[in-house]
C-alpha atoms as a PDB file:
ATOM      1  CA  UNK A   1     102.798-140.674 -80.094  1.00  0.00           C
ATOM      2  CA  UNK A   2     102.881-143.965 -81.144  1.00  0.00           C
ATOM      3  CA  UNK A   3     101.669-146.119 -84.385  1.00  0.00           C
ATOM      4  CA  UNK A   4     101.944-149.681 -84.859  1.00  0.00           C
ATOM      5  CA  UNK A   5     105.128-149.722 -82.330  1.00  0.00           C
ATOM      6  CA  UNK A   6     106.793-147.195 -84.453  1.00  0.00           C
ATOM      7  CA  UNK A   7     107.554-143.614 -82.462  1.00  0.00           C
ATOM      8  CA  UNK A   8     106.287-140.397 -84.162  1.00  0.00           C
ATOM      9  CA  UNK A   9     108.363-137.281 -83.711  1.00  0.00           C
ATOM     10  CA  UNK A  10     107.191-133.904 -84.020  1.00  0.00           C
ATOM     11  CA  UNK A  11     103.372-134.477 -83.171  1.00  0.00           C
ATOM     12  CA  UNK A  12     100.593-132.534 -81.520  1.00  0.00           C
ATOM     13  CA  UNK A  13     100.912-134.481 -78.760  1.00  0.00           C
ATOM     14  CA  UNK A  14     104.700-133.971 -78.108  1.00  0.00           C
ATOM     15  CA  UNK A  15     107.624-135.742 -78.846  1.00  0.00           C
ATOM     16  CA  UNK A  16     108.557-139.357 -78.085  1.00  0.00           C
ATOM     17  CA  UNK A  17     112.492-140.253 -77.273  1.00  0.00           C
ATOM     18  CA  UNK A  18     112.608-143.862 -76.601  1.00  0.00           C
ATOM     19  CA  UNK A  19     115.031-145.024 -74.252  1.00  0.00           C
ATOM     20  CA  UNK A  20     118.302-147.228 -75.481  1.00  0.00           C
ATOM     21  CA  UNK A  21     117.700-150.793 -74.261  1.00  0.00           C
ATOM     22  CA  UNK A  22     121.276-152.597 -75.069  1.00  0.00           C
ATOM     23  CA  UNK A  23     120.784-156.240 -76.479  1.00  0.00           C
ATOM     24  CA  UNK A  24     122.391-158.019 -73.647  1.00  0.00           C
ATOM     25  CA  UNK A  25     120.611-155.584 -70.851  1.00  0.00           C
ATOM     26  CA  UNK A  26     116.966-156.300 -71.949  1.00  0.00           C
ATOM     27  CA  UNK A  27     116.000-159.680 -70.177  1.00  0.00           C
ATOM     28  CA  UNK A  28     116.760-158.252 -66.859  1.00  0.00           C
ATOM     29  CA  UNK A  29     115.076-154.723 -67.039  1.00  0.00           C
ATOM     30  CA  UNK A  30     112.077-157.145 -68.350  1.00  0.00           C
ATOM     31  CA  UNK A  31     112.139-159.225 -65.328  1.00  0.00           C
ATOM     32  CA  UNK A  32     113.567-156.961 -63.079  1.00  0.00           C
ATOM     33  CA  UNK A  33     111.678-153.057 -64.199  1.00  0.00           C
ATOM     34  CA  UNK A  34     108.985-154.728 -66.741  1.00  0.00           C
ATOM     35  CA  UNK A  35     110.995-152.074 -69.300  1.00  0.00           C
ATOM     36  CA  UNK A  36     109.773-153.174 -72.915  1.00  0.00           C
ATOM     37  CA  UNK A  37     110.143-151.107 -76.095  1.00  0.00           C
ATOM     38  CA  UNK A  38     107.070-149.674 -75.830  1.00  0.00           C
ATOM     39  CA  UNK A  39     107.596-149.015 -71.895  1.00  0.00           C
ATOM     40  CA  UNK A  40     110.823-147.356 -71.815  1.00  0.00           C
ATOM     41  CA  UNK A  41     110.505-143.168 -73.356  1.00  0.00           C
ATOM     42  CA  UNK A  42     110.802-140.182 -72.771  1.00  0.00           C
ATOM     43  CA  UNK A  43     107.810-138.124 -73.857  1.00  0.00           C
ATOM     44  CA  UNK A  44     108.041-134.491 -74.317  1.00  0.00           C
ATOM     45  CA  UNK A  45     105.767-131.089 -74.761  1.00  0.00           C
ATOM     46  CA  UNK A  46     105.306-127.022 -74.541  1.00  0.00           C
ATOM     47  CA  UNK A  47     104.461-128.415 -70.746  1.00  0.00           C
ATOM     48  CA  UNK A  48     105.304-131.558 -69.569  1.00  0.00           C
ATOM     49  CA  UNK A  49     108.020-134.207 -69.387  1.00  0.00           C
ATOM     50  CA  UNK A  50     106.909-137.779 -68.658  1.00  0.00           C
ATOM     51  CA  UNK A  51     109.429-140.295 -68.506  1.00  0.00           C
ATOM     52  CA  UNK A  52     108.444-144.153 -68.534  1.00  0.00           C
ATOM     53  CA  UNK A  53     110.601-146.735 -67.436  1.00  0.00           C
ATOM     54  CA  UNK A  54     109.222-150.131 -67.245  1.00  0.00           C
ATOM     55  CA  UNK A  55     106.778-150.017 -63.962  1.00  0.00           C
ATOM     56  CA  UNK A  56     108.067-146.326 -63.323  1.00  0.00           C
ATOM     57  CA  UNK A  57     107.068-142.671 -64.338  1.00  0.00           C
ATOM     58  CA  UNK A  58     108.208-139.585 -63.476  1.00  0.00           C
ATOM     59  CA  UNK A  59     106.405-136.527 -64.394  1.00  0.00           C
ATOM     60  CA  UNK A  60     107.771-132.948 -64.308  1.00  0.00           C
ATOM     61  CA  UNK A  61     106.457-129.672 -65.857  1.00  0.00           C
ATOM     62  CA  UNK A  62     108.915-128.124 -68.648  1.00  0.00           C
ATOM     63  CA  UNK A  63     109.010-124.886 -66.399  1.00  0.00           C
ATOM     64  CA  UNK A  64     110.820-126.984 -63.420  1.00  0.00           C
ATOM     65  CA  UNK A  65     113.536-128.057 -65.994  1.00  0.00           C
ATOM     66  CA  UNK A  66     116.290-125.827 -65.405  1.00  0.00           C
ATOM     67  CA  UNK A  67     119.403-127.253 -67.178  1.00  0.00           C
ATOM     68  CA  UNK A  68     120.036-130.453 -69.238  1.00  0.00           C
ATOM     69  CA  UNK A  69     123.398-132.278 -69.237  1.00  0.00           C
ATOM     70  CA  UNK A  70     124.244-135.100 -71.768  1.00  0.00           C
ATOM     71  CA  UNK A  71     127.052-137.460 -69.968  1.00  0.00           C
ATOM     72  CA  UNK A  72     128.431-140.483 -70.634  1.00  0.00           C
ATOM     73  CA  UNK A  73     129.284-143.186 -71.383  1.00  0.00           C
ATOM     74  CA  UNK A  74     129.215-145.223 -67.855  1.00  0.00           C
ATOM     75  CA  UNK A  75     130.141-148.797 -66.920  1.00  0.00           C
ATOM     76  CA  UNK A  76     127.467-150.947 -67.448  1.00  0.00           C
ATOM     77  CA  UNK A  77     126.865-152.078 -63.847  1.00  0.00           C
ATOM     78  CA  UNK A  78     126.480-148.255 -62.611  1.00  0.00           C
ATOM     79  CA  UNK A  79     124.342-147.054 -64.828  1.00  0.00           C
ATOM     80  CA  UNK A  80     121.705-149.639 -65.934  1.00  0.00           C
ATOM     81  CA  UNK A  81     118.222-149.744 -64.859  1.00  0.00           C
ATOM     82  CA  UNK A  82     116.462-147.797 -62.067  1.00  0.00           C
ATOM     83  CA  UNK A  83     118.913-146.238 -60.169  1.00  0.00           C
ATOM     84  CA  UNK A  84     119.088-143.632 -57.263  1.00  0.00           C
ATOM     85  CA  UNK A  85     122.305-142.258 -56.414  1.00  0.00           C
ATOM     86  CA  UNK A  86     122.215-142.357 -52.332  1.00  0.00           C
ATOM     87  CA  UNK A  87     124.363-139.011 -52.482  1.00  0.00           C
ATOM     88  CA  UNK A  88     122.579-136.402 -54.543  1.00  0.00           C
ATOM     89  CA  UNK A  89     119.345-138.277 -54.853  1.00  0.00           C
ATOM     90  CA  UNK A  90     118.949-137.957 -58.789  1.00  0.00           C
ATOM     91  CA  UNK A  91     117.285-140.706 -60.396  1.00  0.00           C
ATOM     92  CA  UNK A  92     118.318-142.723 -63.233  1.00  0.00           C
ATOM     93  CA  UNK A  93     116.358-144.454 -65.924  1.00  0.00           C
ATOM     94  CA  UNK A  94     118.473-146.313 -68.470  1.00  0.00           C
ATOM     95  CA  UNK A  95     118.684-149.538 -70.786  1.00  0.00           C
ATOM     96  CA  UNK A  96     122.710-149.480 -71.682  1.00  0.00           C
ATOM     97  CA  UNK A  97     125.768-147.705 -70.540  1.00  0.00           C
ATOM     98  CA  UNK A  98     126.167-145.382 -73.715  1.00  0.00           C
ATOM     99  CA  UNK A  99     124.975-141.750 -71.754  1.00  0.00           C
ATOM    100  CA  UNK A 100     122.169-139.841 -70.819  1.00  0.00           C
ATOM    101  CA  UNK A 101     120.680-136.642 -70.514  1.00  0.00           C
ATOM    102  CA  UNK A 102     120.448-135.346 -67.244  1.00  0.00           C
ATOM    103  CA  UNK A 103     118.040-133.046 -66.853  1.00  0.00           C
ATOM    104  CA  UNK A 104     117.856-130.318 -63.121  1.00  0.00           C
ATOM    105  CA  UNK A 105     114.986-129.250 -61.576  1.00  0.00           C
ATOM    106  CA  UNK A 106     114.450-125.870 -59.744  1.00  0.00           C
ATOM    107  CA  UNK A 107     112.319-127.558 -57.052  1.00  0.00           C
ATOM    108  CA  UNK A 108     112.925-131.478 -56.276  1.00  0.00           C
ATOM    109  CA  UNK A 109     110.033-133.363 -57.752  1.00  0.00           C
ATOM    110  CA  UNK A 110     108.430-136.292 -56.162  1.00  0.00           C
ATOM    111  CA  UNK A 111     108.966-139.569 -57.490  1.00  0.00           C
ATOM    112  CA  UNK A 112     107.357-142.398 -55.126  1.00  0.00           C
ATOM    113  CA  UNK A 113     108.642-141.550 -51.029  1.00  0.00           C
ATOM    114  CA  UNK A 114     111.628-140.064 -52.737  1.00  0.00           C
ATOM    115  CA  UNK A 115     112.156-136.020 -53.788  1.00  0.00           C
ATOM    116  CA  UNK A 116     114.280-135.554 -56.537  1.00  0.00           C
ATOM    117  CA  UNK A 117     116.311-133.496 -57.846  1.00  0.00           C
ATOM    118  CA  UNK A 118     117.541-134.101 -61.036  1.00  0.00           C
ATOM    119  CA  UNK A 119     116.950-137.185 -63.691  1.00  0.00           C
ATOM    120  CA  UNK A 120     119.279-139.087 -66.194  1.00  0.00           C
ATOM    121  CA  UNK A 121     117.456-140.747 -69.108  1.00  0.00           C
ATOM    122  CA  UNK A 122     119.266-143.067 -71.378  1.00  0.00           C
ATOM    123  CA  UNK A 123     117.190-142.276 -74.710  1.00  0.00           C
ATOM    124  CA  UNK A 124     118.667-143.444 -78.205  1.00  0.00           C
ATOM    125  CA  UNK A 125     118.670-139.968 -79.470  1.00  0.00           C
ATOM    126  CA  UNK A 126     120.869-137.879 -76.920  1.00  0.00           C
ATOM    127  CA  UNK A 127     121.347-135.075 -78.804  1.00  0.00           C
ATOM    128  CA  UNK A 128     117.627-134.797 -80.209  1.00  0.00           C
ATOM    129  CA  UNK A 129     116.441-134.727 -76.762  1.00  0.00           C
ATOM    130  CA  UNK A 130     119.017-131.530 -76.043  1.00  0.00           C
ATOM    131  CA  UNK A 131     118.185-129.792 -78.616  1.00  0.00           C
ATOM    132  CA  UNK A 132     114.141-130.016 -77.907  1.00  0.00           C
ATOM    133  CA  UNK A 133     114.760-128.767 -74.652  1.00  0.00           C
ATOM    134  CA  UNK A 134     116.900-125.907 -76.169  1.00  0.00           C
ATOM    135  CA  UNK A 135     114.240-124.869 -78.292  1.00  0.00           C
ATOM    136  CA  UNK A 136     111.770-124.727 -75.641  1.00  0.00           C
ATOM    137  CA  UNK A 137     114.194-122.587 -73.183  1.00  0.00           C
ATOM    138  CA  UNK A 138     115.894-125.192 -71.023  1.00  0.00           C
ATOM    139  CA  UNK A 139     119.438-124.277 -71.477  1.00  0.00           C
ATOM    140  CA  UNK A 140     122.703-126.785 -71.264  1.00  0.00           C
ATOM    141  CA  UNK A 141     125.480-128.508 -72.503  1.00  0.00           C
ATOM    142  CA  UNK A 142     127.132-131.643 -74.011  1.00  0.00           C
ATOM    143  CA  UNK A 143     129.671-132.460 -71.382  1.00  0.00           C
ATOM    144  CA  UNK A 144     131.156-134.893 -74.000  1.00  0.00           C
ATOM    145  CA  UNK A 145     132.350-132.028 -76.399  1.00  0.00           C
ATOM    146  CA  UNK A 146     134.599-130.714 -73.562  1.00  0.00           C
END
């Protein structure tokens, strides 16, 4: 939930991670994804997890989420913007090159003529994000800590 630009945590509607867009990366995902502040999140509930990019969304129920990973940091030219890795197939929505949560799904989900199989978002607040999906039963880990 949103008010006057400003993201609200911890409402009915679900919870609202908005993704890190780094200073010198946001011209480009403008032009190049249409990703603006208030297009670039991560929205979370009990049942679904919408994530907004610029022009692209992917949607996923909570009970398809079967792990969550927080990796990271990348170089900068691999890991900004929309990204699908032509090996696995995961999908990658991200502003800078700090990390990202990567979140599996049990089933691939369909995302345009693509399915797939597992997301990275680059939201702000990493370890928020882990710890909602802890507390509503999607287990994981913070591959940084090892």
């Amino acid at each position: 939930m949103e008010q006057d630009g400003v993201s609200v945590h911890g409402s009915a509607a679900g919870r609202r991670y908005p993704i890190r867009i780094g200073a010198r990366s946001a011209l480009l995902l403008r032009l190049a994804f249409g990703v603006t502040a208030e297009r670039a999140h991560v929205l979370l509930d009990d049942d679904v997890l919408v994530a907004r990019f610029g022009w692209w969304e992917l949607r996923v129920p909570v009970e398809d989420i079967v792990s969550w990973r927080i990796e990271g940091p990348w170089r900068w030219v691999t890991a900004v913007g929309v990204r699908r890795s032509l090996r696995d197939g995961d999908v990658t929505f991200a502003g800078s090159p700090r990390g990202g949560v990567r979140l599996d799904f049990r089933d691939p989900v369909r995302w345009t003529v693509f399915n797939v199989p597992a997301l990275y978002v680059g939201v702000d607040d990493l370890e928020g994000l882990a710890i909602e999906l802890s507390a509503i039963g999607v287990p994981g880990e913070d591959a940084r800590q090892r």
